[in-house]
Every structure is written in C-alpha cells, then in structure tokens.
C-alpha atoms as a PDB file:
ATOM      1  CA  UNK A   1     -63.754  75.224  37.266  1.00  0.00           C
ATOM      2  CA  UNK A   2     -62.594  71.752  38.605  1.00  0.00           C
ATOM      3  CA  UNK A   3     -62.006  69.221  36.224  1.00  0.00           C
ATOM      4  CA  UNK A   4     -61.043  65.274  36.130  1.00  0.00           C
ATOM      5  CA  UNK A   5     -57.280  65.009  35.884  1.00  0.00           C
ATOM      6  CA  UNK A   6     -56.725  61.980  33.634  1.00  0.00           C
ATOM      7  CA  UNK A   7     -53.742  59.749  33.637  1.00  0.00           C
ATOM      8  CA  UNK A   8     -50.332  60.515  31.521  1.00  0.00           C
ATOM      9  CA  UNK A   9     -50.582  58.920  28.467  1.00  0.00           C
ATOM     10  CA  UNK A  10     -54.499  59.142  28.165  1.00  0.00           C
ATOM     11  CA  UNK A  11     -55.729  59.989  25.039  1.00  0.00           C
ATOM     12  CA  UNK A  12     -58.128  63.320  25.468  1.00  0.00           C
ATOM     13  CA  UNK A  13     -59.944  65.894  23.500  1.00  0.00           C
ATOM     14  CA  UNK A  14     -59.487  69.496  25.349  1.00  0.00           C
ATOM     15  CA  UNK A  15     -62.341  72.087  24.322  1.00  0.00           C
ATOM     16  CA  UNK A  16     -61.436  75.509  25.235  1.00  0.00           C
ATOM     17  CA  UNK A  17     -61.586  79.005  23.802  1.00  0.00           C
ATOM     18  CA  UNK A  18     -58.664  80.480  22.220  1.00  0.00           C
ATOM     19  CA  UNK A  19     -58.534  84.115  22.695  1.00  0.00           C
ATOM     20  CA  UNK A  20     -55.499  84.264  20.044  1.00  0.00           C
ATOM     21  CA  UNK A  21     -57.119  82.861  17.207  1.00  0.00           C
ATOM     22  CA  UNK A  22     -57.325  86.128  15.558  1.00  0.00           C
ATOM     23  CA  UNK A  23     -55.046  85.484  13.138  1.00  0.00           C
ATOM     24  CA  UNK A  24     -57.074  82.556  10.801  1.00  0.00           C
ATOM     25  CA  UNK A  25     -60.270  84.131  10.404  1.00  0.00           C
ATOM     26  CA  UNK A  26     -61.519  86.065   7.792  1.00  0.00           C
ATOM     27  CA  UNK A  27     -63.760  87.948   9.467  1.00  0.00           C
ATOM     28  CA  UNK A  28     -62.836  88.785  13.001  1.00  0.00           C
ATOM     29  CA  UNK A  29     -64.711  86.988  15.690  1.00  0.00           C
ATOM     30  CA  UNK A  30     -67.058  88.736  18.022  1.00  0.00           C
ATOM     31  CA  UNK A  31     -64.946  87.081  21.077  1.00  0.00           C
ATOM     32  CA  UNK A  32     -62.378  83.784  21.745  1.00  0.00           C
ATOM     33  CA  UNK A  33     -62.732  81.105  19.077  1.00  0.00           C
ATOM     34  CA  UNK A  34     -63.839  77.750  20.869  1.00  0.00           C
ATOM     35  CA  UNK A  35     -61.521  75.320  19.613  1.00  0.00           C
ATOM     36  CA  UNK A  36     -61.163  71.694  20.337  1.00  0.00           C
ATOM     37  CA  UNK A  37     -57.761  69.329  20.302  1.00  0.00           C
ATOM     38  CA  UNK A  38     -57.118  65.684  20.942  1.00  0.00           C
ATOM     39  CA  UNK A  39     -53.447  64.354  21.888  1.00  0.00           C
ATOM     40  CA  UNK A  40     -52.003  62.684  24.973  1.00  0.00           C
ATOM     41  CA  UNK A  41     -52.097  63.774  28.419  1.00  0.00           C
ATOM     42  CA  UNK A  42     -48.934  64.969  29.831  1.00  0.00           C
ATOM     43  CA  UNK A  43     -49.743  67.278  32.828  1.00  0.00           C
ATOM     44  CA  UNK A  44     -52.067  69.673  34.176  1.00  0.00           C
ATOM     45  CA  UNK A  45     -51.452  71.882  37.175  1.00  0.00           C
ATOM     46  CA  UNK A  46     -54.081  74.762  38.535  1.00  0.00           C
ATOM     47  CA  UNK A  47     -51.963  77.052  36.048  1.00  0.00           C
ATOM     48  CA  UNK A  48     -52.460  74.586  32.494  1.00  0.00           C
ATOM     49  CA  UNK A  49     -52.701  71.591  30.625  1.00  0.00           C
ATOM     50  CA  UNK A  50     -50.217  70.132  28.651  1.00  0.00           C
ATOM     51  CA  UNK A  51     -51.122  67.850  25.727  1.00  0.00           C
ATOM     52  CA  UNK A  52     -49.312  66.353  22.988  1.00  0.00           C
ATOM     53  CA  UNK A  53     -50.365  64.776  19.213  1.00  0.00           C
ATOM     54  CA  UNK A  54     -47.170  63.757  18.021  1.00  0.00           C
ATOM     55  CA  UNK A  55     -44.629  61.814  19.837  1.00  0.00           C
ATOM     56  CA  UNK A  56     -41.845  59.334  19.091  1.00  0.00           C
ATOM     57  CA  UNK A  57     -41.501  55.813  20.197  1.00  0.00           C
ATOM     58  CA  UNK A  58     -39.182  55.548  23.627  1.00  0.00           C
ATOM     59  CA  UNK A  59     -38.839  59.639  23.590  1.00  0.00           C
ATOM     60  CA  UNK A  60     -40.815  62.215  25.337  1.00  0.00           C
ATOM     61  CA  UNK A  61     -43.033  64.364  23.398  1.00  0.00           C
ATOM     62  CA  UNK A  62     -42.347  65.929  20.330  1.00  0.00           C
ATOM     63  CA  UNK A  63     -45.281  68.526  19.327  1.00  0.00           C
ATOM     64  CA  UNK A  64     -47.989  69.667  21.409  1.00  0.00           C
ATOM     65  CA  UNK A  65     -49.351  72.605  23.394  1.00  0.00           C
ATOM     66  CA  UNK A  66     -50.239  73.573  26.414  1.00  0.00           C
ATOM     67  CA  UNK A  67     -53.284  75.627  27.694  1.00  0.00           C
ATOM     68  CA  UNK A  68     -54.135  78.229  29.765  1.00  0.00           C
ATOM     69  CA  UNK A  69     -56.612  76.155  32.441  1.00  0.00           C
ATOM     70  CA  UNK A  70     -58.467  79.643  32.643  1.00  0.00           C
ATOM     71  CA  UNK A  71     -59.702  78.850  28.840  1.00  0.00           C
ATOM     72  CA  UNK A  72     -60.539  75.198  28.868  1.00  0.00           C
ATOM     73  CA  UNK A  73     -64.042  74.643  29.422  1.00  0.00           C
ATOM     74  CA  UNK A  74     -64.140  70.340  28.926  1.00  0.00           C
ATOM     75  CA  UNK A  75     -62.001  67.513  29.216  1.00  0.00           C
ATOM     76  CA  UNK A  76     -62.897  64.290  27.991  1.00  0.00           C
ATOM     77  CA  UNK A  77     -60.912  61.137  28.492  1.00  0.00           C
ATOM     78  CA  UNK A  78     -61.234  59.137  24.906  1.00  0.00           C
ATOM     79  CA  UNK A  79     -58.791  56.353  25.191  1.00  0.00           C
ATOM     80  CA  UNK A  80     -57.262  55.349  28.520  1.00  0.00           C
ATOM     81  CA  UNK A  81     -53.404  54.729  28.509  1.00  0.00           C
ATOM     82  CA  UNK A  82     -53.895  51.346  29.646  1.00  0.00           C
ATOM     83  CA  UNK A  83     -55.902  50.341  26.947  1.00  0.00           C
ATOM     84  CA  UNK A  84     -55.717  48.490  23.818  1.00  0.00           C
ATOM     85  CA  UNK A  85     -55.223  51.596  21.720  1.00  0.00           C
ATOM     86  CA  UNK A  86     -52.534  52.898  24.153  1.00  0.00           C
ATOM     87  CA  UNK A  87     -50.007  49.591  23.747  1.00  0.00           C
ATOM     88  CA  UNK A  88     -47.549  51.616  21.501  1.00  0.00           C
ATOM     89  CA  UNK A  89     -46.603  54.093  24.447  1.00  0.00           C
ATOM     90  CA  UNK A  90     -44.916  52.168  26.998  1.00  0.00           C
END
C-alpha cells in the first residue's frame, strides 16, 4: 500500500493493526487489534514508520515506536510542523 510520507516533525495519527496485542485483552481477539496512535513524524522507509509522543525541547526523541509498514493501514497528517501548533519544535 503506498502512502503520503509527511514531513519530520508533523503531527500524525497512524491506524494500523497490531498483531501483538494479545497481551491486554480479556478475551482473546479473533485476529490483530486495530489500534490507532498520534505523535510526531520521524521517518518512514518501505520497511516502517517511526513516530514519537514524547520528546524534549532541543533533544531528539525520547518515547515512541515504530511500525511495521506491513500493518499500517492510514496515515493522516493532523498538524503540519510548520504550523502554529508545531512552534515549540524547532
């Protein structure tokens, strides 16, 4: 699946199904879980996307997660790095 590849520092929300999260149900799914996360934008290649929610000023990021581009079924810019809501980054 080809996707948009938005710009570092974008703020996105990454839907994809997480074939691992076995471990927080109750009842065990009948297949992946579709989950959905929102961070930063830090890099995707053909292989994954790498996305981080907590970073400090000046530093790279701290927390995040990358995932497997073979599960991610949407990407969705929400806040563009050059906007007013992306001033604290640079």
């Amino acid at each position: 699946m080809n996707f948009f590849k938005p710009s570092k520092n974008d703020i996105v929300q990454v839907t994809f199904d997480d074939p691992a999260e076995y471990d927080t149900n109750y009842e065990p799914p009948g297949g992946p879980v579709e989950c959905v996360v929102i961070g930063w934008f830090e890099e995707q290649t053909k292989d994954l996307i790498r996305i981080a929610w907590l970073k400090e000023t000046k530093e790279k990021p701290y927390c995040g997660m990358c995932i497997p581009m073979g599960c991610v079924k949407k990407i969705k810019t929400i806040s563009k790095s050059d906007s007013p809501m992306g001033f604290f980054l640079n």
